[in-house]
N, C-alpha and C. Protein backbone atom coordinates (compact mmCIF):
# COMPACT_ATOMS: atom_id res chain seq x y z
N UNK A 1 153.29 55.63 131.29
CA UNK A 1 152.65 56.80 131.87
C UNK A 1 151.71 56.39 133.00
N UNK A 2 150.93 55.75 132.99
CA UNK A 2 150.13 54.51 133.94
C UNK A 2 150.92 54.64 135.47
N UNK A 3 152.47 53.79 135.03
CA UNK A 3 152.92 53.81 136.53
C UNK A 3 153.04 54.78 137.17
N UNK A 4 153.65 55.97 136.44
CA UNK A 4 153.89 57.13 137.05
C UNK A 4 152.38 58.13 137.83
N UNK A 5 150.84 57.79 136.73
CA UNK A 5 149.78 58.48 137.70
C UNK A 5 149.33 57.48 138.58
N UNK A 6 149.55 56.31 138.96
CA UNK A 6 149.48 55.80 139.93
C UNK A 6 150.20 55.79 140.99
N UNK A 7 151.89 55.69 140.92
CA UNK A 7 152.12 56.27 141.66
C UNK A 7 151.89 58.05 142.47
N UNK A 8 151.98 59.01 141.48
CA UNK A 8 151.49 60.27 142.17
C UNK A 8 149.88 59.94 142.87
N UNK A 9 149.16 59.80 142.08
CA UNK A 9 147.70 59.21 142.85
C UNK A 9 148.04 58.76 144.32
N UNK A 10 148.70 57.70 144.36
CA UNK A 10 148.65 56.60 145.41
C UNK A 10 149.45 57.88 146.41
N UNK A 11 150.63 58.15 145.97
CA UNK A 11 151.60 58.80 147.28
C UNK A 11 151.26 60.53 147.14
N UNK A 12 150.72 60.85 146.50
CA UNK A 12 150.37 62.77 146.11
C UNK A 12 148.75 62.83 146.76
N UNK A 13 148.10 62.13 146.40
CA UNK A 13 146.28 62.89 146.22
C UNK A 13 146.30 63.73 144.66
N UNK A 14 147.07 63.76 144.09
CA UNK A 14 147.01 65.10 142.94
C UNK A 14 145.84 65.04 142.31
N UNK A 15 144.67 66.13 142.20
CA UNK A 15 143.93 66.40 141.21
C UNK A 15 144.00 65.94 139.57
N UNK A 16 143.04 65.57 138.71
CA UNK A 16 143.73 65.74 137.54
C UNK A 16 144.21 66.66 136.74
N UNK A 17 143.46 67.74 136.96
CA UNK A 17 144.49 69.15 136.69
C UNK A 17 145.79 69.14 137.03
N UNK A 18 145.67 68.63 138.49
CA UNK A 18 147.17 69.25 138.48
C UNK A 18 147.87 67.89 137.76
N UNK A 19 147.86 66.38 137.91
CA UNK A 19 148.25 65.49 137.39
C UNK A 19 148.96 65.84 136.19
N UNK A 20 147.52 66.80 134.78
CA UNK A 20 148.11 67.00 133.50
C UNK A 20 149.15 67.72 133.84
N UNK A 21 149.18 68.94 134.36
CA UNK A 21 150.11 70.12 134.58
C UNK A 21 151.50 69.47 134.97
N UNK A 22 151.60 68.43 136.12
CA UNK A 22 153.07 67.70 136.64
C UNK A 22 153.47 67.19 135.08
N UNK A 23 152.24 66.24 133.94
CA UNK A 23 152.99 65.31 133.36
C UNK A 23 153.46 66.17 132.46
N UNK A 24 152.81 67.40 131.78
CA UNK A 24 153.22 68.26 130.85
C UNK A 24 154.95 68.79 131.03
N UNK A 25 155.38 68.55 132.16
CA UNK A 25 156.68 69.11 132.26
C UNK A 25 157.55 68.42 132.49
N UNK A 26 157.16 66.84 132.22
CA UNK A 26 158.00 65.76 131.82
C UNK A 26 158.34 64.75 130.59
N UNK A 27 159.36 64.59 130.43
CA UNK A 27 159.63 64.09 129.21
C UNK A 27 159.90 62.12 128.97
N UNK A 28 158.97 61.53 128.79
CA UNK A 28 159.13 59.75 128.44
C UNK A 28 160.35 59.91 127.51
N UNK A 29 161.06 58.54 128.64
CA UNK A 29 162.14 58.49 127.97
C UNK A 29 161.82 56.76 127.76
N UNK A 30 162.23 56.13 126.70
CA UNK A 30 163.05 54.48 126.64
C UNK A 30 164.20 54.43 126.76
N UNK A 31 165.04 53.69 127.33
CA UNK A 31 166.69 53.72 127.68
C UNK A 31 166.77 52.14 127.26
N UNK A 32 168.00 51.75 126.94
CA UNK A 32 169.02 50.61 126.80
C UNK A 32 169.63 50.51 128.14
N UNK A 33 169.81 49.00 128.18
CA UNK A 33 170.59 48.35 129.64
C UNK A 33 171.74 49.19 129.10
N UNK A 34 172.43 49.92 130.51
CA UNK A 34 173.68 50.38 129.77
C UNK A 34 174.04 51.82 129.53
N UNK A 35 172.98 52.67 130.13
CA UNK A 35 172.79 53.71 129.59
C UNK A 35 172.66 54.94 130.52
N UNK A 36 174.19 55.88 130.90
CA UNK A 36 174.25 56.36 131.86
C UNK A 36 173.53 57.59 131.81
N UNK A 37 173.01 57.46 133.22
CA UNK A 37 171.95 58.78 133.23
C UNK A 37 172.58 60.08 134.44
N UNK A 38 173.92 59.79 135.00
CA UNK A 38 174.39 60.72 135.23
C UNK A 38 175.71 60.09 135.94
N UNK A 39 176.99 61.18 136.33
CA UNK A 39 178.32 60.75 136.10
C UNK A 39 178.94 61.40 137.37
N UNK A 40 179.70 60.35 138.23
CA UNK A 40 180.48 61.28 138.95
C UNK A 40 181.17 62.27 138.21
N UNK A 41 181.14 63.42 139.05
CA UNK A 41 182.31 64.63 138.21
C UNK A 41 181.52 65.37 137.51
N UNK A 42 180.43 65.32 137.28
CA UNK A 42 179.59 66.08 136.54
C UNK A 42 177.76 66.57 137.54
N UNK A 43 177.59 67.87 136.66
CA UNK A 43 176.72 68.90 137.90
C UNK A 43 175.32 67.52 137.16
N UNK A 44 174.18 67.01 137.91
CA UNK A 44 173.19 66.44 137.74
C UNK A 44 172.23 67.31 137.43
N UNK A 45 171.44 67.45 136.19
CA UNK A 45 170.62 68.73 136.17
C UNK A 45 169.17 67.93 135.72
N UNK A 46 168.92 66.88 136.32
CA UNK A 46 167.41 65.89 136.13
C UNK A 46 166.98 65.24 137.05
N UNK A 47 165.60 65.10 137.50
CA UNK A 47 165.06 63.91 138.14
C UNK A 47 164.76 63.03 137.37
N UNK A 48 164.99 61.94 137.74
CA UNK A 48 164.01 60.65 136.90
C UNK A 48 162.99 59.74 137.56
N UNK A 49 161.66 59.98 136.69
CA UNK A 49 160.70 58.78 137.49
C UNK A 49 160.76 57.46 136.56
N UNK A 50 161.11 56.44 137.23
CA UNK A 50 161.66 55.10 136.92
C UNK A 50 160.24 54.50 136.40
N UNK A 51 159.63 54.51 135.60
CA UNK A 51 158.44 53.77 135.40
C UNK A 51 158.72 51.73 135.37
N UNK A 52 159.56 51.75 134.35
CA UNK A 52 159.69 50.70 134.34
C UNK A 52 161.12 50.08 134.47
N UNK A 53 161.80 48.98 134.83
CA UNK A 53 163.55 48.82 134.63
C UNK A 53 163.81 49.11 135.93
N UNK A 54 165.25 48.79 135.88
CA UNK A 54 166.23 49.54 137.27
C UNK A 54 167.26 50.14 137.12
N UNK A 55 167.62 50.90 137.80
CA UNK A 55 168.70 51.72 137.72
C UNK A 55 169.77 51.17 138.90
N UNK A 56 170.96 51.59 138.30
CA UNK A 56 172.60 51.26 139.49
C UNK A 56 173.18 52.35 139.69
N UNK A 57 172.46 52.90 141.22
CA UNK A 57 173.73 54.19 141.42
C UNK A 57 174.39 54.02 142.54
N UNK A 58 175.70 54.05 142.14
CA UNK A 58 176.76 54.09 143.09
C UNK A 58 177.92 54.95 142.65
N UNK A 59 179.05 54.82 143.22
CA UNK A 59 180.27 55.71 143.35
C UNK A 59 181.38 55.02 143.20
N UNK A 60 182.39 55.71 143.21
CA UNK A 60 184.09 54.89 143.57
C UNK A 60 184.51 55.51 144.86
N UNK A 61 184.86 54.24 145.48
CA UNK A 61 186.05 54.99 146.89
C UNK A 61 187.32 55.53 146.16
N UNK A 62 187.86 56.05 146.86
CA UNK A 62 189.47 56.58 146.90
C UNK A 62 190.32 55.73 146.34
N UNK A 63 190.14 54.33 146.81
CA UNK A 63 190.82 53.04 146.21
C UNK A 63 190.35 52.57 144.70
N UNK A 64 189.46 53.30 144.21
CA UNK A 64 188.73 53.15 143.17
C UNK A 64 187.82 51.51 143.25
N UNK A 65 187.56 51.32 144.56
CA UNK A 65 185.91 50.23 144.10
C UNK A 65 185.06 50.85 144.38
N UNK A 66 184.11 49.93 143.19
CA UNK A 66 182.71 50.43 142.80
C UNK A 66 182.18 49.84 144.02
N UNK A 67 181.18 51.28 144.62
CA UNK A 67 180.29 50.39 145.65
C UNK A 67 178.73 51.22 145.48
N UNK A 68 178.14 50.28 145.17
CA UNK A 68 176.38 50.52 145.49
C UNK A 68 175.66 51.48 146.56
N UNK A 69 175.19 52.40 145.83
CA UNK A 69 174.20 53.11 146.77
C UNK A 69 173.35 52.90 146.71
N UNK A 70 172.11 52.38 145.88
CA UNK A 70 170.97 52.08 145.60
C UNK A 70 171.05 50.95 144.55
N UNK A 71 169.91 50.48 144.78
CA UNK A 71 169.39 50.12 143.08
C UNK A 71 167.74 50.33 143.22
N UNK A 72 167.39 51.06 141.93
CA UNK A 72 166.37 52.05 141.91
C UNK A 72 165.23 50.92 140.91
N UNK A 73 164.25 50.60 141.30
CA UNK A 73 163.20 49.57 140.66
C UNK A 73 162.11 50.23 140.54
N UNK A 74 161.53 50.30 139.98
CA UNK A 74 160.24 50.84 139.62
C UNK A 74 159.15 50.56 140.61
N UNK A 75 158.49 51.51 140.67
CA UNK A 75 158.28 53.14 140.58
C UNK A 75 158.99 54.21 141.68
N UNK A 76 159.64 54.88 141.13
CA UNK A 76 160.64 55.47 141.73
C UNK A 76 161.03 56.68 141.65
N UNK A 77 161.70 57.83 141.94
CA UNK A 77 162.10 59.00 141.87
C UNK A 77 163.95 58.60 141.83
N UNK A 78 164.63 59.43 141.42
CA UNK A 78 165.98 59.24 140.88
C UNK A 78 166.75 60.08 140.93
N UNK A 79 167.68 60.83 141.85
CA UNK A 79 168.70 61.92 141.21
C UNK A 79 169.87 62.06 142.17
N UNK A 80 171.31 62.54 141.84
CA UNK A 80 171.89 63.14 143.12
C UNK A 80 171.15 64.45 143.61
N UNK A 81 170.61 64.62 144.84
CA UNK A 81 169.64 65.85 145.32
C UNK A 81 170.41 66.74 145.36
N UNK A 82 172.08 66.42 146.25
CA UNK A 82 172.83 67.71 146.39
C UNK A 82 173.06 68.05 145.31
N UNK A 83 173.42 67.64 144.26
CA UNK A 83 174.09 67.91 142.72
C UNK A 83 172.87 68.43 142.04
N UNK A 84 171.83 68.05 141.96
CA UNK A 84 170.14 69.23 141.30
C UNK A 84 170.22 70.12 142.20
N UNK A 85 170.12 69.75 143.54
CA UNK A 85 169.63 71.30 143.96
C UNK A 85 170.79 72.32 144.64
N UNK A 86 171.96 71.63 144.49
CA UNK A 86 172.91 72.88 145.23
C UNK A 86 174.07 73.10 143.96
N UNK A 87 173.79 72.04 142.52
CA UNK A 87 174.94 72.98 141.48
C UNK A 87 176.03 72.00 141.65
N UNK A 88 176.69 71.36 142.83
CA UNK A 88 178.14 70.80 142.91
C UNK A 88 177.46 69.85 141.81
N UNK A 89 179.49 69.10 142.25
CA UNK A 89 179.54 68.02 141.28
C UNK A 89 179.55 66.57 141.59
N UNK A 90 178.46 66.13 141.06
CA UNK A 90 177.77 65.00 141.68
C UNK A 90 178.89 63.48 142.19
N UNK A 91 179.21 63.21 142.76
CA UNK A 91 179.70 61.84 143.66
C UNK A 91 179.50 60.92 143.24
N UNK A 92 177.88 60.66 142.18
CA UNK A 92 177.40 59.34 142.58
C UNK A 92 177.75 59.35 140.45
N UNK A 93 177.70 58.04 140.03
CA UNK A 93 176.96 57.67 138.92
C UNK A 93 175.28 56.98 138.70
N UNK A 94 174.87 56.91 137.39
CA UNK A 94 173.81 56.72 137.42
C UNK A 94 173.54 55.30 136.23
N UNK A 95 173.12 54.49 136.64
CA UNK A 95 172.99 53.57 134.78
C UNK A 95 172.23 52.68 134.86
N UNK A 96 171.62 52.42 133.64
CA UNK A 96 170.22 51.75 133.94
C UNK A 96 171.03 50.18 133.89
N UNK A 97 170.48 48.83 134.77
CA UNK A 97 170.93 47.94 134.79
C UNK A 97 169.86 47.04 133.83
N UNK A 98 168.66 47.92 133.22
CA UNK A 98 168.19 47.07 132.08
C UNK A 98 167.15 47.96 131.51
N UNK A 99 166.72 47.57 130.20
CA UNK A 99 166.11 48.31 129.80
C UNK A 99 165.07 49.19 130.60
N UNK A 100 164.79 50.52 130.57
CA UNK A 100 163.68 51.14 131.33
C UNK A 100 162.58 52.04 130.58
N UNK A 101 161.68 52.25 131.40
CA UNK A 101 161.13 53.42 130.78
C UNK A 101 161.43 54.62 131.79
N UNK A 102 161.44 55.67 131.43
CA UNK A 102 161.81 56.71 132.33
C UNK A 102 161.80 57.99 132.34
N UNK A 103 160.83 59.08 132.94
CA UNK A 103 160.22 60.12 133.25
C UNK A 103 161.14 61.09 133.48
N UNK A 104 161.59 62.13 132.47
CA UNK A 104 162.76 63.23 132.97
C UNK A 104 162.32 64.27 133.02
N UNK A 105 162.79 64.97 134.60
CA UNK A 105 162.30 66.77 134.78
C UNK A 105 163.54 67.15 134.97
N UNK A 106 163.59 68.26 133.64
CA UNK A 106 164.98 69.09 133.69
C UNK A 106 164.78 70.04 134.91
N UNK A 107 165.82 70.63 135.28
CA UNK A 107 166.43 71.70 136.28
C UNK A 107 165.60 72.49 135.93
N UNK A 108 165.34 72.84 134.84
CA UNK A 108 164.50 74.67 134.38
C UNK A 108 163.45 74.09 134.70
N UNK A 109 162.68 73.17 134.27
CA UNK A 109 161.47 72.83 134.05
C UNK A 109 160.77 72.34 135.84
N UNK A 110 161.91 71.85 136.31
CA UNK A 110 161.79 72.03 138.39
C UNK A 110 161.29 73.31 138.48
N UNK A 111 162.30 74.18 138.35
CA UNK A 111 162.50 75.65 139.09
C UNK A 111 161.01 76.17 138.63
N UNK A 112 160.89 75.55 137.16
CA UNK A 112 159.74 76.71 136.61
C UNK A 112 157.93 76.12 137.31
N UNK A 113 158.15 74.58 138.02
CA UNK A 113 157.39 73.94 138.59
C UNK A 113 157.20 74.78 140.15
N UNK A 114 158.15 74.34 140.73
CA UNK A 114 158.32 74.71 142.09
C UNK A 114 157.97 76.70 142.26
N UNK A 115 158.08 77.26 141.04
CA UNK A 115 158.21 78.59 141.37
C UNK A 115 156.41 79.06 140.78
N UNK A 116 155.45 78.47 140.18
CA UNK A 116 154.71 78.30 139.90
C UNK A 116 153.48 78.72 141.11
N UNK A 117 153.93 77.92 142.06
CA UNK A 117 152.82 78.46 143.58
C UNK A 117 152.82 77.63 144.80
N UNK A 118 152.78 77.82 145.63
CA UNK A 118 153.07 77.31 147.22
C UNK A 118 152.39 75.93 146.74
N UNK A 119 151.32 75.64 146.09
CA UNK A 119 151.25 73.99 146.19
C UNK A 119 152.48 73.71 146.00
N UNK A 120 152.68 73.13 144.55
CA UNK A 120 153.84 72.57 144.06
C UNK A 120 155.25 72.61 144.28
N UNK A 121 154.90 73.41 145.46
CA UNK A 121 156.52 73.59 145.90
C UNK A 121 156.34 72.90 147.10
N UNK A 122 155.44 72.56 148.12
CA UNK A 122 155.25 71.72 148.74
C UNK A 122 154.81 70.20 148.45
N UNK A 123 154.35 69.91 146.96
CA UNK A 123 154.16 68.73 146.69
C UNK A 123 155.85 68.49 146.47
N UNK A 124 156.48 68.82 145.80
CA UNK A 124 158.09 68.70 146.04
C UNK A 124 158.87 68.27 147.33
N UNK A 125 158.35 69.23 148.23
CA UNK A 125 158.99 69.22 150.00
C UNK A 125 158.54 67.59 150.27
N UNK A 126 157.44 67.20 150.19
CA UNK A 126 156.65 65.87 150.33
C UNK A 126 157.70 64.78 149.44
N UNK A 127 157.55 65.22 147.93
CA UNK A 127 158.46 63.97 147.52
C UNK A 127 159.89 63.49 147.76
N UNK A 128 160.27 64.85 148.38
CA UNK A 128 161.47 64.79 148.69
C UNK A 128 161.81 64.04 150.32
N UNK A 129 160.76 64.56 150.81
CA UNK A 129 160.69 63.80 152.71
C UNK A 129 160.16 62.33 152.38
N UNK A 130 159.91 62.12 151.79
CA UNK A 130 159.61 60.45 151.41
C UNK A 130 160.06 59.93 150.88
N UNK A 131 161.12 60.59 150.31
CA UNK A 131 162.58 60.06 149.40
C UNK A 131 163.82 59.82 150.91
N UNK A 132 163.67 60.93 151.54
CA UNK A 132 164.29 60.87 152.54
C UNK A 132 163.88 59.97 153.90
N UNK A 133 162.63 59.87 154.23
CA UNK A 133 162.19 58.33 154.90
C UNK A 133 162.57 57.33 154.62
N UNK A 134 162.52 56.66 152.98
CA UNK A 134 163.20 55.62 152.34
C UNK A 134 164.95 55.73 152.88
N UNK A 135 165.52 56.50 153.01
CA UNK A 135 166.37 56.40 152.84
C UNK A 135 167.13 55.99 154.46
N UNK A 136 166.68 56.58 155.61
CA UNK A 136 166.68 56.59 156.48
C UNK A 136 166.24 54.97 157.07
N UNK A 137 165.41 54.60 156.33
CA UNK A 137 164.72 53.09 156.38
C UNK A 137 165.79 52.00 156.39
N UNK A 138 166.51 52.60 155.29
CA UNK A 138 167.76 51.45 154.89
C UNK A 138 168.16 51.46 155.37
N UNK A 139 169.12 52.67 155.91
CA UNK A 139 169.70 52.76 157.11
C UNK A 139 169.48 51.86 158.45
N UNK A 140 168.62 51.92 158.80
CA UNK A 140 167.84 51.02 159.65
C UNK A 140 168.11 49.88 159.36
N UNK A 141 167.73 49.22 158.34
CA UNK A 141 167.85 47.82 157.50
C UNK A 141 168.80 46.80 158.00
N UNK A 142 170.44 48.43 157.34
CA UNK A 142 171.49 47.94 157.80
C UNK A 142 172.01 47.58 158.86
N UNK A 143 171.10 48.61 159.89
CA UNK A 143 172.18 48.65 160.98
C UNK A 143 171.02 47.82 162.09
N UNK A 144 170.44 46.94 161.70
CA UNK A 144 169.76 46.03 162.76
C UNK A 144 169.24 44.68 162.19
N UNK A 145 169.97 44.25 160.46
CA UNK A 145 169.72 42.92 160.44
C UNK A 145 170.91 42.89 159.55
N UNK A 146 171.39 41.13 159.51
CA UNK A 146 172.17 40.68 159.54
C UNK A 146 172.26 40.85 157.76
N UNK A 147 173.31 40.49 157.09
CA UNK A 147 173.45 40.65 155.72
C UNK A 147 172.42 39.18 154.94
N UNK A 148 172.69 38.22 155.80
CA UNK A 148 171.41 37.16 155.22
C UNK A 148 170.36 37.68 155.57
N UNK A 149 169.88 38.53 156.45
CA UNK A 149 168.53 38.63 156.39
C UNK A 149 168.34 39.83 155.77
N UNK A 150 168.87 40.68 155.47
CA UNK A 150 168.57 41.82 154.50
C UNK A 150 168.66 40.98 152.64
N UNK A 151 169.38 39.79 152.64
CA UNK A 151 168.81 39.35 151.17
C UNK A 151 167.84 38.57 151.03
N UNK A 152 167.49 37.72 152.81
CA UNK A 152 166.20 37.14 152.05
C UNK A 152 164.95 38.35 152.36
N UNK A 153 165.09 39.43 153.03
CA UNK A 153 164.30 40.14 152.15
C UNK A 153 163.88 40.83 151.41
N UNK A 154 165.49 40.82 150.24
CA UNK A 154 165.16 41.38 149.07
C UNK A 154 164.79 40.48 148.02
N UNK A 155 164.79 39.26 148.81
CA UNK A 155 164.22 38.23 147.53
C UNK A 155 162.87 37.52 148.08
N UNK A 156 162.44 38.42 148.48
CA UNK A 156 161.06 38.72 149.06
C UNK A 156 160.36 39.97 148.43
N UNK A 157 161.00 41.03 148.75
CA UNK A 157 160.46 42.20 148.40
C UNK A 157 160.56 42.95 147.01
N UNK A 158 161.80 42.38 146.80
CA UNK A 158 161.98 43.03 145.61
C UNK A 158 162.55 41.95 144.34
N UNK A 159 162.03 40.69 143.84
CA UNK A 159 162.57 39.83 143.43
C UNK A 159 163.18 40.54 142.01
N UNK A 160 162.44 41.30 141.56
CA UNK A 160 163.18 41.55 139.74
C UNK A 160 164.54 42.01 140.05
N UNK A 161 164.64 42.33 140.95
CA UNK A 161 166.44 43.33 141.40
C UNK A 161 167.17 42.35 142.01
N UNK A 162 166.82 41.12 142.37
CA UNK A 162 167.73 39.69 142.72
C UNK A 162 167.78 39.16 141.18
N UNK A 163 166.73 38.91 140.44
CA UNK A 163 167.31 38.39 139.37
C UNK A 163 167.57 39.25 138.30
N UNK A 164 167.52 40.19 138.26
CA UNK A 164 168.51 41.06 137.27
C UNK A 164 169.46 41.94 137.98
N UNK A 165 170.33 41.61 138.17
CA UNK A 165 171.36 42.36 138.71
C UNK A 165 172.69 41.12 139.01
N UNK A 166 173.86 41.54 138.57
CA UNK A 166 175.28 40.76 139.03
C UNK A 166 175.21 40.35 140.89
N UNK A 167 175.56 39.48 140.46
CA UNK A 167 176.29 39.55 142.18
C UNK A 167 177.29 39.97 142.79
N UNK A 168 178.20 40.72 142.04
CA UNK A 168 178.78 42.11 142.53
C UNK A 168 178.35 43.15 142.80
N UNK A 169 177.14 43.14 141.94
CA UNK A 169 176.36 44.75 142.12
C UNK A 169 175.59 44.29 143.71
N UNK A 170 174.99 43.08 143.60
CA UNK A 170 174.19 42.97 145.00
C UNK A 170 174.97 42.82 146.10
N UNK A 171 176.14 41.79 145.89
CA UNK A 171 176.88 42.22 147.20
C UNK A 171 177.06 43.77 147.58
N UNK A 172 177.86 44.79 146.74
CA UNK A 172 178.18 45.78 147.27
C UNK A 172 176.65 46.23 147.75
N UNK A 173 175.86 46.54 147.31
CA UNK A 173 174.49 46.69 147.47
C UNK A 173 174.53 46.51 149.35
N UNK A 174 174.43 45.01 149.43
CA UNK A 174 174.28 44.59 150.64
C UNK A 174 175.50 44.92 151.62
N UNK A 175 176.67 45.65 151.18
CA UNK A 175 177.74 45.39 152.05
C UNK A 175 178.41 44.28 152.76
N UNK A 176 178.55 43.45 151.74
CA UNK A 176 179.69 42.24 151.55
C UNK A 176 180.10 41.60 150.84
N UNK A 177 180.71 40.88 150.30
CA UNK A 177 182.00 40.13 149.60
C UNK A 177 180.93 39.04 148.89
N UNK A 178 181.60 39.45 147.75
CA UNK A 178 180.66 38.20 146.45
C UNK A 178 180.92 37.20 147.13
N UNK A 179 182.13 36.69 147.63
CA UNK A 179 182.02 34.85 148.24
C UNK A 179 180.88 35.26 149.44
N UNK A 180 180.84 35.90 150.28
CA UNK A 180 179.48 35.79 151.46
C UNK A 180 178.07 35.80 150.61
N UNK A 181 177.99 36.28 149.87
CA UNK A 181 177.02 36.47 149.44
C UNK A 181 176.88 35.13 148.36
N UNK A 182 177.24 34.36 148.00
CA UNK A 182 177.63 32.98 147.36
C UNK A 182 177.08 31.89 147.93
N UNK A 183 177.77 31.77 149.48
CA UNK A 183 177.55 31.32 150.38
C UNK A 183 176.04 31.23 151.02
N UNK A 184 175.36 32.50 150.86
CA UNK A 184 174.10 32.78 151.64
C UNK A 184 172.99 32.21 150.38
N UNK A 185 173.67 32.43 149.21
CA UNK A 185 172.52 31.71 148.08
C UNK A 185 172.96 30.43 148.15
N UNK A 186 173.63 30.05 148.05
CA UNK A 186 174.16 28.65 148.17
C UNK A 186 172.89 27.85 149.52
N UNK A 187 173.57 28.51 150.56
CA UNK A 187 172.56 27.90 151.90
C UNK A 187 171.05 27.62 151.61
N UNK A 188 170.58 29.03 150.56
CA UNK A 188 169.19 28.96 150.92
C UNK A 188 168.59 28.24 149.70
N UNK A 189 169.47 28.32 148.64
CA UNK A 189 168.97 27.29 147.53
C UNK A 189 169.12 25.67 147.71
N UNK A 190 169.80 25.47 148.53
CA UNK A 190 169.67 23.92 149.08
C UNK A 190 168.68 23.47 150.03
N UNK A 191 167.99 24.82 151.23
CA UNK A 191 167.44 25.09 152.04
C UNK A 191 166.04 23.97 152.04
């Protein structure tokens, strides 16, 4: 619970009123490595705040490989957005890649947040545009450094998600081939 009012603190300002009021309409979860929290083919009707652990969401191409859209590390926000907020059927899967702790706001319990009063429906607009900065970031990431330098600085920035995670999951992650990515640990562990 800790990570989660520190994070709102740090990235919200939230009052403690309102603090109780956000946590009251969320539910602590513990999860098992292993443990899918949402499914291509199916409508997504939760956010999750990642307190502790990581999560693996990605998809299948057409050809059926698994490829990485994220991997979600604590402290974090979690969901397909189009699939919560427009009803379709979500694209992505969801699964924790190790044990977590983890913060769930059902669909009703959103609507009944957001419909509550012009704050909270703008503290929403906010978490959501800073979900969407992050995301836009990567973007960036990708498209102006090289695949070695986007891992040494995830083994900089984010070391628990280099060492817990396959090196299939991180290649696709990074967008390339377990042998390149072999290769680039190889280089820098001899380095």
């Amino acid at each position: 619970m800790e990570a989660l009012r520190t994070f709102l603190n740090h990235s919200e300002g939230l009052s403690k009123n309102d603090m109780v009021f956000l946590i009251d309409h969320l539910e602590e979860r513990r999860i098992k490595k292993g443990t899918v929290l949402f499914e291509q083919g199916a409508v997504v009707t939760t956010i999750f705040f990642v307190s502790t652990g990581i999560l693996h969401h990605f998809n299948y191409t057409e050809k059926g490989e698994k490829k990485t859209i994220d991997l979600h590390d604590a402290p974090c926000f979690c969901t397909d957005l189009e699939s919560f907020t427009e009803g379709k059927l979500s694209k992505d899967s969801c699964v924790a890649l190790t044990d977590a702790t983890i913060y769930v706001l059902t669909k009703e319990k959103y609507d009944a947040l957001v419909n509550t009063n012009v704050k909270w429906s703008n503290f929403v607009k906010r978490v959501i545009e800073k979900t969407l900065v992050n995301i836009l970031e990567q973007l960036k990431t990708i498209a102006n450094k090289t695949i070695e330098e986007r891992y040494l600085e995830l083994v900089k920035t984010k070391p628990d998600i280099v060492q817990n995670t396959s090196v299939g999951i991180l290649a696709s992650y990074l967008g390339t081939s377990r042998e390149t990515l072999h290769r680039i640990r190889k280089k820098h562990l001899f380095a």
